[in-house]
C-alpha atoms as a PDB file:
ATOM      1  CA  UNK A   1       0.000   0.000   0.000  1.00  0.00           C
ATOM      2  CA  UNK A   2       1.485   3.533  -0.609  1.00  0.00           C
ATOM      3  CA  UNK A   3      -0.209   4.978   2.255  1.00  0.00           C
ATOM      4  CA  UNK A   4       1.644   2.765   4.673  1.00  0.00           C
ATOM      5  CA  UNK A   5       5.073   3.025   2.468  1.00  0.00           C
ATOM      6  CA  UNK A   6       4.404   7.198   2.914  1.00  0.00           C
ATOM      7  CA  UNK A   7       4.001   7.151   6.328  1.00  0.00           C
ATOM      8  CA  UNK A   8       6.708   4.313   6.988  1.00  0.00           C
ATOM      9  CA  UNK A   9       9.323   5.686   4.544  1.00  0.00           C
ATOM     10  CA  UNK A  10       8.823   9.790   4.577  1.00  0.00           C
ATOM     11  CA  UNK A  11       6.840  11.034   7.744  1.00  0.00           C
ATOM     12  CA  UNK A  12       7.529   8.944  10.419  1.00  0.00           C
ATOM     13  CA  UNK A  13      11.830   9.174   9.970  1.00  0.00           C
ATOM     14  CA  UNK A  14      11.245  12.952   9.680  1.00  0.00           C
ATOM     15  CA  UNK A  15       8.973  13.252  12.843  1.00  0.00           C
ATOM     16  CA  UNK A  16      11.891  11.131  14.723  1.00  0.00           C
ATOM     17  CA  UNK A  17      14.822  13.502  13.108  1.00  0.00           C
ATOM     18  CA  UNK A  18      12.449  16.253  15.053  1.00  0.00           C
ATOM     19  CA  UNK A  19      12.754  14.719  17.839  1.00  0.00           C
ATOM     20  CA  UNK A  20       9.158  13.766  18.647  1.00  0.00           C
ATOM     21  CA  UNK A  21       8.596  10.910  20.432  1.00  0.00           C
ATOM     22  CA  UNK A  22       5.036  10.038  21.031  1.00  0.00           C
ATOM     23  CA  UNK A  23       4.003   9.502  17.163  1.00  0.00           C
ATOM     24  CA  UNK A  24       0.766   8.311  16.704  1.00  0.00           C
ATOM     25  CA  UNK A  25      -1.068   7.156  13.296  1.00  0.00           C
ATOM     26  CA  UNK A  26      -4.698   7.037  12.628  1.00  0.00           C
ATOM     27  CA  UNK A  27      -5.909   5.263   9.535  1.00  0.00           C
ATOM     28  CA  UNK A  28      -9.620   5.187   8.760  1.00  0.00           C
ATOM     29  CA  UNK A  29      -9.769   1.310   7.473  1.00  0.00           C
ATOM     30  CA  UNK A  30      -8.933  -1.685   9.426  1.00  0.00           C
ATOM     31  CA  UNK A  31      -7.007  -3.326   6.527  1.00  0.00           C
ATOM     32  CA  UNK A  32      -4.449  -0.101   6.461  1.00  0.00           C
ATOM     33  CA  UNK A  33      -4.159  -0.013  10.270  1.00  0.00           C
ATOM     34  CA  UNK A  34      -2.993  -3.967  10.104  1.00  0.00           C
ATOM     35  CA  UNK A  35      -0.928  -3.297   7.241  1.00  0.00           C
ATOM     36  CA  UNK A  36       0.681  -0.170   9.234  1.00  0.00           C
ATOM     37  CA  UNK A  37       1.025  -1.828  12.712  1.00  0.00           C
ATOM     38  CA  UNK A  38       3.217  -4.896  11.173  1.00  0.00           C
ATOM     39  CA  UNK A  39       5.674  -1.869   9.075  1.00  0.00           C
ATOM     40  CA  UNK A  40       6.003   1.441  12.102  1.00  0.00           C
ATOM     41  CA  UNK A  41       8.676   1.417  14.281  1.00  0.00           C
ATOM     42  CA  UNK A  42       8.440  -0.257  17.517  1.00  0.00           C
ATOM     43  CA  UNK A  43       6.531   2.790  19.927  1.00  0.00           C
ATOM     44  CA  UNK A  44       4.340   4.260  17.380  1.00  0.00           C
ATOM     45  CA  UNK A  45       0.714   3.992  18.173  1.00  0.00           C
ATOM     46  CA  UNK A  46      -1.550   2.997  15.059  1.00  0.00           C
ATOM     47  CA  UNK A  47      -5.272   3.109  15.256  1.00  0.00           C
ATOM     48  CA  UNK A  48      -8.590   3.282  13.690  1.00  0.00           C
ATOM     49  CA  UNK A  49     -11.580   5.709  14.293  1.00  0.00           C
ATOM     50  CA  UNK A  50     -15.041   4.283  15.555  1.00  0.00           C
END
């Protein structure tokens, strides 16, 4: 999925260089949030809305 490749590849390594810590990613389908929990870093929340 691009989305996930995006987030994994461009915004997440840049929010890290900035020195934030608490990341958190919210995806509105369940299919993207399992593809994005198995490919973001190890501390980065990923959810879903209701």
């Amino acid at each position: 999925m691009r989305q996930v490749s995006v987030v994994c590849d461009e915004i997440i390594p840049e929010l890290v260089d900035s020195e934030i810590r608490d990341i958190g990613v919210i995806a509105p389908f369940n299919p993207q949030v399992c593809e994005l929990k198995k490919a973001v870093p190890e501390g980065v929340s990923v959810a879903t809305v209701p």
